[in-house]
PDB file of N, CA and C in Angstrom:
ATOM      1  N   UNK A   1      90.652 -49.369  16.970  1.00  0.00           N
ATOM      2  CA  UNK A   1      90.787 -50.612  17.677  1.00  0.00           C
ATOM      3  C   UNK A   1      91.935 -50.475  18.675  1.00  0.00           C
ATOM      4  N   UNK A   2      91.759 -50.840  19.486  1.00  0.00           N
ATOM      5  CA  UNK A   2      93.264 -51.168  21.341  1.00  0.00           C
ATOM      6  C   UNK A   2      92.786 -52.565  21.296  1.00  0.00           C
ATOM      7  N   UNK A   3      94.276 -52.852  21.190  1.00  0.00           N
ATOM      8  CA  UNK A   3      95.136 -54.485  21.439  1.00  0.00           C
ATOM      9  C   UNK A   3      95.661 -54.101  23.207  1.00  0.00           C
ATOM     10  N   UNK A   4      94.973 -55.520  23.810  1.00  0.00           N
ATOM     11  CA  UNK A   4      95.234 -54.542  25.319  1.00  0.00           C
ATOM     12  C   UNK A   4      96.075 -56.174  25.470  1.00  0.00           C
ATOM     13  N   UNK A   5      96.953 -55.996  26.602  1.00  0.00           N
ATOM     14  CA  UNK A   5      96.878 -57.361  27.224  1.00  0.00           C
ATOM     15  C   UNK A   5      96.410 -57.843  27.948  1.00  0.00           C
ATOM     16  N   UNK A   6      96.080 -59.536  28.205  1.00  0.00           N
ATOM     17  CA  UNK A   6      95.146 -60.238  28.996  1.00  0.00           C
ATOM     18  C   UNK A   6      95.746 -60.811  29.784  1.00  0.00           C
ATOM     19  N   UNK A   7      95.527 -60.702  31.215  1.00  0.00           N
ATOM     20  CA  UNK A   7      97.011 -61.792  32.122  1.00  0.00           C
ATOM     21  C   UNK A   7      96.226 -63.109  32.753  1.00  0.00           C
ATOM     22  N   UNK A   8      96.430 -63.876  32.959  1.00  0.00           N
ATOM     23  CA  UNK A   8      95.619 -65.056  32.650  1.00  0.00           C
ATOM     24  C   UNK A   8      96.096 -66.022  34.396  1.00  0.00           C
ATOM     25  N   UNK A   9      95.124 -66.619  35.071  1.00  0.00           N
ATOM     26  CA  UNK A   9      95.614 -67.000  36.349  1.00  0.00           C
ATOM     27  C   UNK A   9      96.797 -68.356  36.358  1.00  0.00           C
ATOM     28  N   UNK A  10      96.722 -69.323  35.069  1.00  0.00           N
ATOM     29  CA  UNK A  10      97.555 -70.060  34.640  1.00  0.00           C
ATOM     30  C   UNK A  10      98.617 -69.375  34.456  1.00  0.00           C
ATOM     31  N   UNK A  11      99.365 -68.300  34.027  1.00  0.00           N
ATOM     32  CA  UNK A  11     100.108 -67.249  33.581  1.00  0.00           C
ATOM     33  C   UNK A  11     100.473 -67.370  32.255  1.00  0.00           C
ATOM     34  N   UNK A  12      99.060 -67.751  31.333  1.00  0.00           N
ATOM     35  CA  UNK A  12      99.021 -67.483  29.914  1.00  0.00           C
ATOM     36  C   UNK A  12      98.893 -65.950  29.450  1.00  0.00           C
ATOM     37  N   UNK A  13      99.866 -65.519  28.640  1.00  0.00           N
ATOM     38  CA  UNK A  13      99.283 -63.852  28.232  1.00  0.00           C
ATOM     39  C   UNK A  13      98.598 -63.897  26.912  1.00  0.00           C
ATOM     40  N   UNK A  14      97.566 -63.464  26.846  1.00  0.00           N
ATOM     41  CA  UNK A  14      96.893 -63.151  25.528  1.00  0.00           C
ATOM     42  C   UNK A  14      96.619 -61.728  25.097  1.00  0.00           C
ATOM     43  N   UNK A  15      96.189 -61.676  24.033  1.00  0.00           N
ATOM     44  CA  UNK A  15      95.637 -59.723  23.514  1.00  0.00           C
ATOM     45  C   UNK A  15      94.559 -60.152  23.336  1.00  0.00           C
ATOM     46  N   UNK A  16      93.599 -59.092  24.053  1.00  0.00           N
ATOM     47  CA  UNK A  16      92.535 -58.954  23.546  1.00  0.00           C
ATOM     48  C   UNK A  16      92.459 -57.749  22.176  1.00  0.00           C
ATOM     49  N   UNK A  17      91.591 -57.824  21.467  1.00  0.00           N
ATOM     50  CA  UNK A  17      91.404 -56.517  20.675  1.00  0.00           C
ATOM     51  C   UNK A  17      89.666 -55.830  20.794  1.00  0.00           C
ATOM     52  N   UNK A  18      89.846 -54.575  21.680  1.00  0.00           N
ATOM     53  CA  UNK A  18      88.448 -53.721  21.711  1.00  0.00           C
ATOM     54  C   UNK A  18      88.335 -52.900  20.757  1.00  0.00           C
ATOM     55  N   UNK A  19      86.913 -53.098  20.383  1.00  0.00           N
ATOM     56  CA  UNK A  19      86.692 -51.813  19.269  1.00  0.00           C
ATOM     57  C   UNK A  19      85.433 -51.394  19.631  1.00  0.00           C
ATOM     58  N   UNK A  20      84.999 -50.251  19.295  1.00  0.00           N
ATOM     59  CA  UNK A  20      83.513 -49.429  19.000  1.00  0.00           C
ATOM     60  C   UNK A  20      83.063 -49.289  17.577  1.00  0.00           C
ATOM     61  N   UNK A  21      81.826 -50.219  18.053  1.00  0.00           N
ATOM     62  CA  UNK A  21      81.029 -50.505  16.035  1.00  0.00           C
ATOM     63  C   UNK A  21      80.987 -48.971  15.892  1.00  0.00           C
ATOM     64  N   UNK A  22      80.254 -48.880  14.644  1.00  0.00           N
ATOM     65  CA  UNK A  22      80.056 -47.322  13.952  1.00  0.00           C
ATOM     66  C   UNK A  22      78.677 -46.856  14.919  1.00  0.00           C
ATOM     67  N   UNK A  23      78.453 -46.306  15.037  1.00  0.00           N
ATOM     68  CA  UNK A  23      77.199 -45.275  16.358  1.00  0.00           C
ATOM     69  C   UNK A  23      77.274 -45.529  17.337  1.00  0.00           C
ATOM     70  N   UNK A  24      78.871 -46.190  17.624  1.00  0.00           N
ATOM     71  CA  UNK A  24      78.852 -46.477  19.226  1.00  0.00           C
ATOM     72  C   UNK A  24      77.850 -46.411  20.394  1.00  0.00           C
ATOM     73  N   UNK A  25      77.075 -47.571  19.683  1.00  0.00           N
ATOM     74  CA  UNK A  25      76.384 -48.278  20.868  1.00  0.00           C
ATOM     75  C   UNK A  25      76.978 -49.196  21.244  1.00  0.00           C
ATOM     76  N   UNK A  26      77.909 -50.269  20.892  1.00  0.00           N
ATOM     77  CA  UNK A  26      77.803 -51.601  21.485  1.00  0.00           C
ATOM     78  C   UNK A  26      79.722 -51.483  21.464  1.00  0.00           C
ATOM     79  N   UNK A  27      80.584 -52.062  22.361  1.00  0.00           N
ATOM     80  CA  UNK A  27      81.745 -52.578  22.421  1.00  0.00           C
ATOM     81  C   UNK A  27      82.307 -54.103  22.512  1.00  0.00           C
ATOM     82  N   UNK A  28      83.369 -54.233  21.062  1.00  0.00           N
ATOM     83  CA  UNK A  28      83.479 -55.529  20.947  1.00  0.00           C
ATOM     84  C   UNK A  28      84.534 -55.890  21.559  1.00  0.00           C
ATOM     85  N   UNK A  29      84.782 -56.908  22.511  1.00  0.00           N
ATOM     86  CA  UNK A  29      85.806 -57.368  22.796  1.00  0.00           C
ATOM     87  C   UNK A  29      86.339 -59.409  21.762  1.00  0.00           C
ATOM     88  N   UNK A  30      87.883 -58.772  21.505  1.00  0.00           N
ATOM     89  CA  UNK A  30      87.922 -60.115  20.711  1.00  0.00           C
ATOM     90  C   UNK A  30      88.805 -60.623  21.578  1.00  0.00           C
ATOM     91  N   UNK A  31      89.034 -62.037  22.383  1.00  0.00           N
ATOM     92  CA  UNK A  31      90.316 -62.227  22.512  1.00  0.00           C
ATOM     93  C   UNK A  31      90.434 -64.293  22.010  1.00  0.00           C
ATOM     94  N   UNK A  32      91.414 -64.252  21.038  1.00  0.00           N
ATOM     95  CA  UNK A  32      91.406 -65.397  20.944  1.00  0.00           C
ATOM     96  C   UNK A  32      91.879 -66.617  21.432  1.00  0.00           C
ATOM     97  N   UNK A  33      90.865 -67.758  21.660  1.00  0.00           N
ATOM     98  CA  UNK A  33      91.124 -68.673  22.414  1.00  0.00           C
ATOM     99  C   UNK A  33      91.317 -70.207  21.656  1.00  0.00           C
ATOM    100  N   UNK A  34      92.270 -70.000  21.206  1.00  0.00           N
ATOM    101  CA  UNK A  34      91.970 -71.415  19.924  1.00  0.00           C
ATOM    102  C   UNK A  34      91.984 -72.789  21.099  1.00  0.00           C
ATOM    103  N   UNK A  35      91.077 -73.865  20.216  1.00  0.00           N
ATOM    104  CA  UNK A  35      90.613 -75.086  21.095  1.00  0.00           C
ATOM    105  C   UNK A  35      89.449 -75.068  22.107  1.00  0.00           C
ATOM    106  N   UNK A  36      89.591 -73.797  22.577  1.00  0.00           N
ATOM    107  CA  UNK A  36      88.482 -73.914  23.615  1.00  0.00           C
ATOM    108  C   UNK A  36      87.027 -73.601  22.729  1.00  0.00           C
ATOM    109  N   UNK A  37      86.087 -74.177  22.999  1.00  0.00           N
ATOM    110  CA  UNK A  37      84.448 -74.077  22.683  1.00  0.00           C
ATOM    111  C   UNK A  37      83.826 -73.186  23.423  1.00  0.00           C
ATOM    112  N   UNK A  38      82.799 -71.999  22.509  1.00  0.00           N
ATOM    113  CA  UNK A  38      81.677 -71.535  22.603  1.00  0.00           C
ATOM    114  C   UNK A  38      81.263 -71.426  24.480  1.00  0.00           C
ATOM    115  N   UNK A  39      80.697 -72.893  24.315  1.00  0.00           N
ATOM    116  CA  UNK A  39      80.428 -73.605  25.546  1.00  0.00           C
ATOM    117  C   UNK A  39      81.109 -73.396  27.216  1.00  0.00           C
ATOM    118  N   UNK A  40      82.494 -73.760  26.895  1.00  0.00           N
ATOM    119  CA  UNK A  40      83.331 -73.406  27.768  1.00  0.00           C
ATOM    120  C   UNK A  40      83.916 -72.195  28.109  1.00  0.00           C
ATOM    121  N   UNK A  41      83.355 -71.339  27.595  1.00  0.00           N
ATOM    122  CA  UNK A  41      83.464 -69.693  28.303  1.00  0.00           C
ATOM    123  C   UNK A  41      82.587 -69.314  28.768  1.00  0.00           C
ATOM    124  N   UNK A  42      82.727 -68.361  30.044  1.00  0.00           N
ATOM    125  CA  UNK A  42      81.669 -67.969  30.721  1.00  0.00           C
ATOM    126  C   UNK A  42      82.310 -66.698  30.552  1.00  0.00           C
ATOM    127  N   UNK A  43      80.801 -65.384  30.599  1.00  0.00           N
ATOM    128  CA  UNK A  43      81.713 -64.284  30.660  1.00  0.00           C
ATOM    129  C   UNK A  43      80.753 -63.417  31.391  1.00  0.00           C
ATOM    130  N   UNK A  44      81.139 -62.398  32.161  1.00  0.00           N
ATOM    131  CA  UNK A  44      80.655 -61.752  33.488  1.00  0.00           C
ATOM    132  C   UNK A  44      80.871 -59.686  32.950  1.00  0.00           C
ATOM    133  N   UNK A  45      79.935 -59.118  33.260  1.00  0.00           N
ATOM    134  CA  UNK A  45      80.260 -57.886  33.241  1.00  0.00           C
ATOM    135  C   UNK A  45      79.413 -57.236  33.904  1.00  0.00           C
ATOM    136  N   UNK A  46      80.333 -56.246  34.487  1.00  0.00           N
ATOM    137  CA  UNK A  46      78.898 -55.454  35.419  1.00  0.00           C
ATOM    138  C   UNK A  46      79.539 -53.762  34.827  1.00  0.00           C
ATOM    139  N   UNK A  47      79.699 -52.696  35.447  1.00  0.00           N
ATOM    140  CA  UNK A  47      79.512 -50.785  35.098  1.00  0.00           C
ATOM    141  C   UNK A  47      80.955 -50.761  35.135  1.00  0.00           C
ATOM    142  N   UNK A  48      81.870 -51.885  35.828  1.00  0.00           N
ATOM    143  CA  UNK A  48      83.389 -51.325  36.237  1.00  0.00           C
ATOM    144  C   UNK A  48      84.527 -52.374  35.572  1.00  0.00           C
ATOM    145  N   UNK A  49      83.690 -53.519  35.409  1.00  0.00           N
ATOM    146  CA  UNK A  49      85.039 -54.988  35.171  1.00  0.00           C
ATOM    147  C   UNK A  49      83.751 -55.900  34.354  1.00  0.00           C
ATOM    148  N   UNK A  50      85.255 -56.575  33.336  1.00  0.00           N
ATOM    149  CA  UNK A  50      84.440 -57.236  32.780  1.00  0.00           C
ATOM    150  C   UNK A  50      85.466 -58.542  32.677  1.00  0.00           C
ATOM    151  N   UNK A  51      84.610 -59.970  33.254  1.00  0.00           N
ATOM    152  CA  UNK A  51      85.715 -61.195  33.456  1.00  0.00           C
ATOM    153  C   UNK A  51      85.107 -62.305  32.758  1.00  0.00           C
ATOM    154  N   UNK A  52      86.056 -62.793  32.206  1.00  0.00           N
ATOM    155  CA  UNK A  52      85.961 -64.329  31.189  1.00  0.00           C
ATOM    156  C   UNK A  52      86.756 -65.275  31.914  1.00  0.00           C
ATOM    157  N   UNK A  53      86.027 -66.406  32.184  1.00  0.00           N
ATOM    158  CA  UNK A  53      86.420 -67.419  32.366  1.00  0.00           C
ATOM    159  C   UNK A  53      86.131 -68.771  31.283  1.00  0.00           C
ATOM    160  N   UNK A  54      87.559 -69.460  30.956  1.00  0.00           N
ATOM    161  CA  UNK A  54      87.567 -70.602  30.130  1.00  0.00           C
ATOM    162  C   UNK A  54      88.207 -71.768  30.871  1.00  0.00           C
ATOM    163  N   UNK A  55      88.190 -73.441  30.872  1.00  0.00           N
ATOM    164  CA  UNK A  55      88.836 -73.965  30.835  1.00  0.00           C
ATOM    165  C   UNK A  55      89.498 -74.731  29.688  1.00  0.00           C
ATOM    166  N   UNK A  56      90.855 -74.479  29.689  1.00  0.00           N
ATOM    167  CA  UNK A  56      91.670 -75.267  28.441  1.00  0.00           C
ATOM    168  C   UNK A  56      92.600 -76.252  29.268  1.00  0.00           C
ATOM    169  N   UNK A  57      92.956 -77.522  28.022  1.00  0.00           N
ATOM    170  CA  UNK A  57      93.772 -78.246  28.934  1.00  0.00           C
ATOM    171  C   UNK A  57      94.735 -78.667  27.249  1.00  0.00           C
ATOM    172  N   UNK A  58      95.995 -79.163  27.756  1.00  0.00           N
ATOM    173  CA  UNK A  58      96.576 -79.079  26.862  1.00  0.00           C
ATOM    174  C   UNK A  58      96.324 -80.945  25.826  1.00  0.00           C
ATOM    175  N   UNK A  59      96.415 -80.334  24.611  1.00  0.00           N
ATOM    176  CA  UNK A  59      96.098 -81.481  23.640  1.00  0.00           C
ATOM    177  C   UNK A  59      96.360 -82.666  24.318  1.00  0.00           C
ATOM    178  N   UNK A  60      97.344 -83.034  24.893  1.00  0.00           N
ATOM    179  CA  UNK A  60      97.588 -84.396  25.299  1.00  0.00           C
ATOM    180  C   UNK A  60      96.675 -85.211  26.833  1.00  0.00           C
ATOM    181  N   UNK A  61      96.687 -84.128  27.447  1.00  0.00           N
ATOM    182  CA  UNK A  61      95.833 -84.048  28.702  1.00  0.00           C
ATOM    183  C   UNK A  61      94.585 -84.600  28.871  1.00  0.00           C
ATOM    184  N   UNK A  62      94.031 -85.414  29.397  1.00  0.00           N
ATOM    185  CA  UNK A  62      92.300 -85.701  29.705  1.00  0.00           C
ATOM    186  C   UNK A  62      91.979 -84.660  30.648  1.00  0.00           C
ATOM    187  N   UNK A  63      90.465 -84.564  30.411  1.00  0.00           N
ATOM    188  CA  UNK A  63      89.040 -83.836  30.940  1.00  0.00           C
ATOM    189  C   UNK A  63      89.681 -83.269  31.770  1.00  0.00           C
ATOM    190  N   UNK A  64      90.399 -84.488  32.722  1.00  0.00           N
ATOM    191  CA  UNK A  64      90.518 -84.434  34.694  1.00  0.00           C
ATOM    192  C   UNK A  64      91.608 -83.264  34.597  1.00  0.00           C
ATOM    193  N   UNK A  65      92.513 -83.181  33.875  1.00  0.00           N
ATOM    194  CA  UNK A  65      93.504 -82.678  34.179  1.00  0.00           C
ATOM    195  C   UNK A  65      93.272 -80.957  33.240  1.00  0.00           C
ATOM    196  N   UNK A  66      92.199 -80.588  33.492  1.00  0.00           N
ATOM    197  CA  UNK A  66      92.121 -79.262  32.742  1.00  0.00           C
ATOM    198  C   UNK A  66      92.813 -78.010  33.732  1.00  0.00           C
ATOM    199  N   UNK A  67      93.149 -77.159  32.435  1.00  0.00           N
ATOM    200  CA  UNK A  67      93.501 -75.531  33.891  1.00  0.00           C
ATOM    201  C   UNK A  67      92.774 -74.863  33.309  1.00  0.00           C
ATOM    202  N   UNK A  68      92.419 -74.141  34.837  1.00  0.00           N
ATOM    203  CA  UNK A  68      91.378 -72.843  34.542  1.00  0.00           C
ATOM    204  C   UNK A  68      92.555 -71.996  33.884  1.00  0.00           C
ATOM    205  N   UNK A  69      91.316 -71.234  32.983  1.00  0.00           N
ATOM    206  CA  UNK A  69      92.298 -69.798  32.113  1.00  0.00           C
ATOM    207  C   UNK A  69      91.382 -68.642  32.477  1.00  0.00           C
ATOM    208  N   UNK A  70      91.530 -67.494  33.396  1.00  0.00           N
ATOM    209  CA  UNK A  70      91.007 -66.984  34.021  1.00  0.00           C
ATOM    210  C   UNK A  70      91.606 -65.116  33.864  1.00  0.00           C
ATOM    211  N   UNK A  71      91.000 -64.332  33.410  1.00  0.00           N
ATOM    212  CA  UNK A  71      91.354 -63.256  33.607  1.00  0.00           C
ATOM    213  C   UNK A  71      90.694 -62.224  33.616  1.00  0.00           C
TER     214      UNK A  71
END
């Protein structure tokens, strides 16, 4: 497993953690996003980059006032 870091356009830092299942076919990326939903991630990959986009807003905050978390 590599704990990488995630730099985030809000300038939140997170770790992701990548691993390769056993017969390395498939690569997992974990990175945790507590609060945010399923729903509210989008995630993008093509042969070179691979990008997640979430919006989180902080507990006290309404809808309107969300920040993109982008990296």
């Amino acid at each position: 497993m590599l704990s990488m870091p995630v730099h985030t356009q809000a300038g939140i830092r997170l770790t992701a953690d990548v691993y390769e299942t056993p017969g390395g076919e498939t690569y997992v990326l974990e990175i945790p996003l507590p609060g945010v939903k399923p729903e509210e991630i989008v995630i993008e990959a093509d042969s070179y980059s691979l990008d997640t986009r979430a919006f989180v807003r902080p507990v006290s905050s309404p809808l309107s006032e969300a920040v993109p978390l982008n990296s």
